[in-house]
C-alpha atoms as a PDB file:
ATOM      1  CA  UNK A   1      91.335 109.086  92.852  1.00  0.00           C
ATOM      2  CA  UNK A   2      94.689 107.177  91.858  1.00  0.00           C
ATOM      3  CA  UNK A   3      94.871 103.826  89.969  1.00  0.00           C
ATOM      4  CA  UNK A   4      98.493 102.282  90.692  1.00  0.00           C
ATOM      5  CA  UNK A   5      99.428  99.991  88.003  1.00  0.00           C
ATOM      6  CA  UNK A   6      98.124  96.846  90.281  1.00  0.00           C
ATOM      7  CA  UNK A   7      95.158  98.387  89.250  1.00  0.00           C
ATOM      8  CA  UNK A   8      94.170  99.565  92.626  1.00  0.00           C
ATOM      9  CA  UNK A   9      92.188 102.158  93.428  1.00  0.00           C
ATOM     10  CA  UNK A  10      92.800 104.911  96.186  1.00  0.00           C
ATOM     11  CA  UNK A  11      91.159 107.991  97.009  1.00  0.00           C
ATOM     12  CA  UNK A  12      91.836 109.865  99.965  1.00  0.00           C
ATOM     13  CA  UNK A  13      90.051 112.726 101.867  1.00  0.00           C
ATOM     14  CA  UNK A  14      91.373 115.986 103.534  1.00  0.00           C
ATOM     15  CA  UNK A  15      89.046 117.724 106.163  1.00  0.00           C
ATOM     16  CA  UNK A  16      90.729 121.040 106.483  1.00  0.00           C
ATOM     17  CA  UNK A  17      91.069 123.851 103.850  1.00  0.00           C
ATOM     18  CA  UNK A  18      93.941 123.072 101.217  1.00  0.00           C
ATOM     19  CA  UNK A  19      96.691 125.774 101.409  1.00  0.00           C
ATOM     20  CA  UNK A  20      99.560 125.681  99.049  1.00  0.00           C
ATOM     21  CA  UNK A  21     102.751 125.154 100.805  1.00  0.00           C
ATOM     22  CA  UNK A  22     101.799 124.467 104.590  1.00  0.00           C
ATOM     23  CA  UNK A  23     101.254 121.476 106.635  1.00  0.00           C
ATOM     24  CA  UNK A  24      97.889 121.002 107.288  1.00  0.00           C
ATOM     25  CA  UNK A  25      96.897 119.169 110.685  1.00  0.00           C
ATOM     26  CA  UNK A  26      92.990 118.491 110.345  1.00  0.00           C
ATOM     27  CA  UNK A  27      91.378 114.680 109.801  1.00  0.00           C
ATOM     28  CA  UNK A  28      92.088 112.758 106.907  1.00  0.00           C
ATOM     29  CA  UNK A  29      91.735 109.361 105.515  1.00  0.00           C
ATOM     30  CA  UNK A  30      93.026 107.037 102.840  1.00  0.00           C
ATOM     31  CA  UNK A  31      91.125 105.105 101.161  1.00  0.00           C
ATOM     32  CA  UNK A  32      92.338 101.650  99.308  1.00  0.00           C
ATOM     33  CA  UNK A  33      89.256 101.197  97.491  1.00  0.00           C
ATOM     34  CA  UNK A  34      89.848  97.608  95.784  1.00  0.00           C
ATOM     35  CA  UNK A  35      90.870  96.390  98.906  1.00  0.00           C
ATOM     36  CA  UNK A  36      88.069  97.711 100.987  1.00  0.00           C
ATOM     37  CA  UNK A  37      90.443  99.117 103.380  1.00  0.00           C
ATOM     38  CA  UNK A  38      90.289 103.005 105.296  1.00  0.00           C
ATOM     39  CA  UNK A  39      93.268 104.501 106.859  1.00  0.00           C
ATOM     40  CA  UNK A  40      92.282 107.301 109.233  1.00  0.00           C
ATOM     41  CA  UNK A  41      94.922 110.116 110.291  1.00  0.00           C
ATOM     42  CA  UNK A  42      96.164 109.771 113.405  1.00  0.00           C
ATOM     43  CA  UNK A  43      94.964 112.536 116.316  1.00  0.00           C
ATOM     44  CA  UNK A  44      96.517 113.493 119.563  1.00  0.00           C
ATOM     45  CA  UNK A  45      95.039 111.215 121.270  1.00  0.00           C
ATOM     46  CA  UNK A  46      96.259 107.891 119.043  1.00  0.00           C
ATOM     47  CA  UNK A  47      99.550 109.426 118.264  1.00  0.00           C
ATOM     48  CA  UNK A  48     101.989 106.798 120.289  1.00  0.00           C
ATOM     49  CA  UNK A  49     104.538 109.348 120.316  1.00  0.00           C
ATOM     50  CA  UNK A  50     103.944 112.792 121.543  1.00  0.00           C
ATOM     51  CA  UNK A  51     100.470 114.904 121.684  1.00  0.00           C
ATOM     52  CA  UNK A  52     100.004 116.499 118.872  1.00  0.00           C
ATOM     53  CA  UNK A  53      98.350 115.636 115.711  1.00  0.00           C
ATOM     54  CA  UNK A  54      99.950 114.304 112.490  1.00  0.00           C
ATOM     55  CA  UNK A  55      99.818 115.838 109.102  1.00  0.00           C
ATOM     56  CA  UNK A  56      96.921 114.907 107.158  1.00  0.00           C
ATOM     57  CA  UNK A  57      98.559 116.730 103.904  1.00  0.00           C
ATOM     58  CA  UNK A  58     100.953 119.363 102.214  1.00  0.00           C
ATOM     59  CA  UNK A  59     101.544 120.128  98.614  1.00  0.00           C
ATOM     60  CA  UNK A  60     103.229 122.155  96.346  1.00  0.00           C
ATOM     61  CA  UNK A  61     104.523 122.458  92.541  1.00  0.00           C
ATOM     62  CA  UNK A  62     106.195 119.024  92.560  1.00  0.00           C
ATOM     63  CA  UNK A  63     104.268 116.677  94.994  1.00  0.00           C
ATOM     64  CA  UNK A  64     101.152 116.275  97.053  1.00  0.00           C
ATOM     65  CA  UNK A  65     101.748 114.272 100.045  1.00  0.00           C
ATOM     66  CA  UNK A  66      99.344 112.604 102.657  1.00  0.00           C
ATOM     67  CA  UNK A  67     101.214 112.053 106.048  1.00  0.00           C
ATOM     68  CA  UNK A  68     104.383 111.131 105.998  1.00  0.00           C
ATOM     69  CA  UNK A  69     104.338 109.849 102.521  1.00  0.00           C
ATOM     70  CA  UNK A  70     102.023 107.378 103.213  1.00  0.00           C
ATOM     71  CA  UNK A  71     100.744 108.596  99.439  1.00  0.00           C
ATOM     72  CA  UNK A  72     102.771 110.505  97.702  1.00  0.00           C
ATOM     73  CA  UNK A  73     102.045 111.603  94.308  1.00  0.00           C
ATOM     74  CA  UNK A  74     103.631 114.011  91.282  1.00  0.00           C
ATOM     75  CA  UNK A  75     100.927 114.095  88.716  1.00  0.00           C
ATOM     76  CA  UNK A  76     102.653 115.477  85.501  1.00  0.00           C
ATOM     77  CA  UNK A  77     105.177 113.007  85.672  1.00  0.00           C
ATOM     78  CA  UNK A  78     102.743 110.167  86.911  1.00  0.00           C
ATOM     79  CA  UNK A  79     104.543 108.937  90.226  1.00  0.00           C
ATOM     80  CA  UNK A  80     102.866 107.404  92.921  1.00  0.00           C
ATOM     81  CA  UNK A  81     105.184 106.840  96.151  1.00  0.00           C
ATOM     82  CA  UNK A  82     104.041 105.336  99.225  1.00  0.00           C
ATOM     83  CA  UNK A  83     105.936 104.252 102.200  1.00  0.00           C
ATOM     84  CA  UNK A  84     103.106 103.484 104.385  1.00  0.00           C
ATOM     85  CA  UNK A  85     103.583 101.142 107.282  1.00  0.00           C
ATOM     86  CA  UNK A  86     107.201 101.887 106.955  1.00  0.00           C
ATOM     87  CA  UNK A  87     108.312 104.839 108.263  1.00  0.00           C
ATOM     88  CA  UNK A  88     107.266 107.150 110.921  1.00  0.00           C
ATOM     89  CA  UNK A  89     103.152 106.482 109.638  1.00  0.00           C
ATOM     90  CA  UNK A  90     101.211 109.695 110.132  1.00  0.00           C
ATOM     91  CA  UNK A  91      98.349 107.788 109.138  1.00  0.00           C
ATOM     92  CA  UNK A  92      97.358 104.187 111.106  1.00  0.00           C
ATOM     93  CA  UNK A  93      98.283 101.343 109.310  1.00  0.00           C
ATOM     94  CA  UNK A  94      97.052  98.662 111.890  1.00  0.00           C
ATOM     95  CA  UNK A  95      99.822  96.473 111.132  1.00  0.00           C
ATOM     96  CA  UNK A  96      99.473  96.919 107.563  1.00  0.00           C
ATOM     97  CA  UNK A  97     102.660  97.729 104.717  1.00  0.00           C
ATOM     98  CA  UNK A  98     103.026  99.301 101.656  1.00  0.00           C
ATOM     99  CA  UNK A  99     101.709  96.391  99.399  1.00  0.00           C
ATOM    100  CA  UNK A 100      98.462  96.125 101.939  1.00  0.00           C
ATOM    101  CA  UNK A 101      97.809  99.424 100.301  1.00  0.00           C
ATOM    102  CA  UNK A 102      98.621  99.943  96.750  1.00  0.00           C
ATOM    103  CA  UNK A 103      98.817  96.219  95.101  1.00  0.00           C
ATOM    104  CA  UNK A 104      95.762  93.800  95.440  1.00  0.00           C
ATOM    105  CA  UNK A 105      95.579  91.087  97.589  1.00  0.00           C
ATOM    106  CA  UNK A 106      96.775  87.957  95.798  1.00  0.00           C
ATOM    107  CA  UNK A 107      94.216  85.159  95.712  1.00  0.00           C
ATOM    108  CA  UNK A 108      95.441  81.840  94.997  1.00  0.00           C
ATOM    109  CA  UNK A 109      94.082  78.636  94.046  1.00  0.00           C
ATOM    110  CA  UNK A 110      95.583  75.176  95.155  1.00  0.00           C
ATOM    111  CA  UNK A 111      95.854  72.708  92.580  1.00  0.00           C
ATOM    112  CA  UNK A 112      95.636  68.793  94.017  1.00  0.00           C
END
């Protein structure tokens, strides 16, 4: 689980096995917890582009990364990167953009 400093909460969820170092193609889903929102990994048959299934993850010694940096995190240094509904998603957004899923949704009051 992350907390960004808009104090929202994701989590995220990798079917497959995790192996250092490769890109691994199975479900996944991200989570925006305070915002009640899921973000599912898109499969061959929702990919608008070609046939074949998106990254759901990869890591190494510097990052772990869901999709296409939807999430993107580097925990000794505490970074949290996210480009979601930006950039080539590998995960859905539904319309959605980066501030859908890492700041909390601004409520407002009118005065009169």
């Amino acid at each position: 689980m992350i907390k960004t400093v808009h104090n929202v909460y994701l989590a995220t969820y990798y079917s497959g096995k995790y192996t250092k170092s490769e890109t691994m193609i199975h479900p996944g889903l991200i989570f925006a917890l305070t915002n009640n929102k899921i973000f599912e990994l898109h499969t061959p048959v929702t990919n608008p582009t070609t046939n074949r299934a998106f990254r759901g993850m990869i890591y190494d010694e510097f990052f772990m990364i869901w999709g296409n940096a939807e999430v993107r995190i580097r925990a000794n240094d505490k970074i949290l990167f996210s480009n979601f509904g930006i950039a080539a998603s590998f995960f859905n957004p539904r319309g959605k953009k980066v501030n859908d899923l890492i700041c909390e949704e601004e409520r407002r009051e009118v005065e009169y």
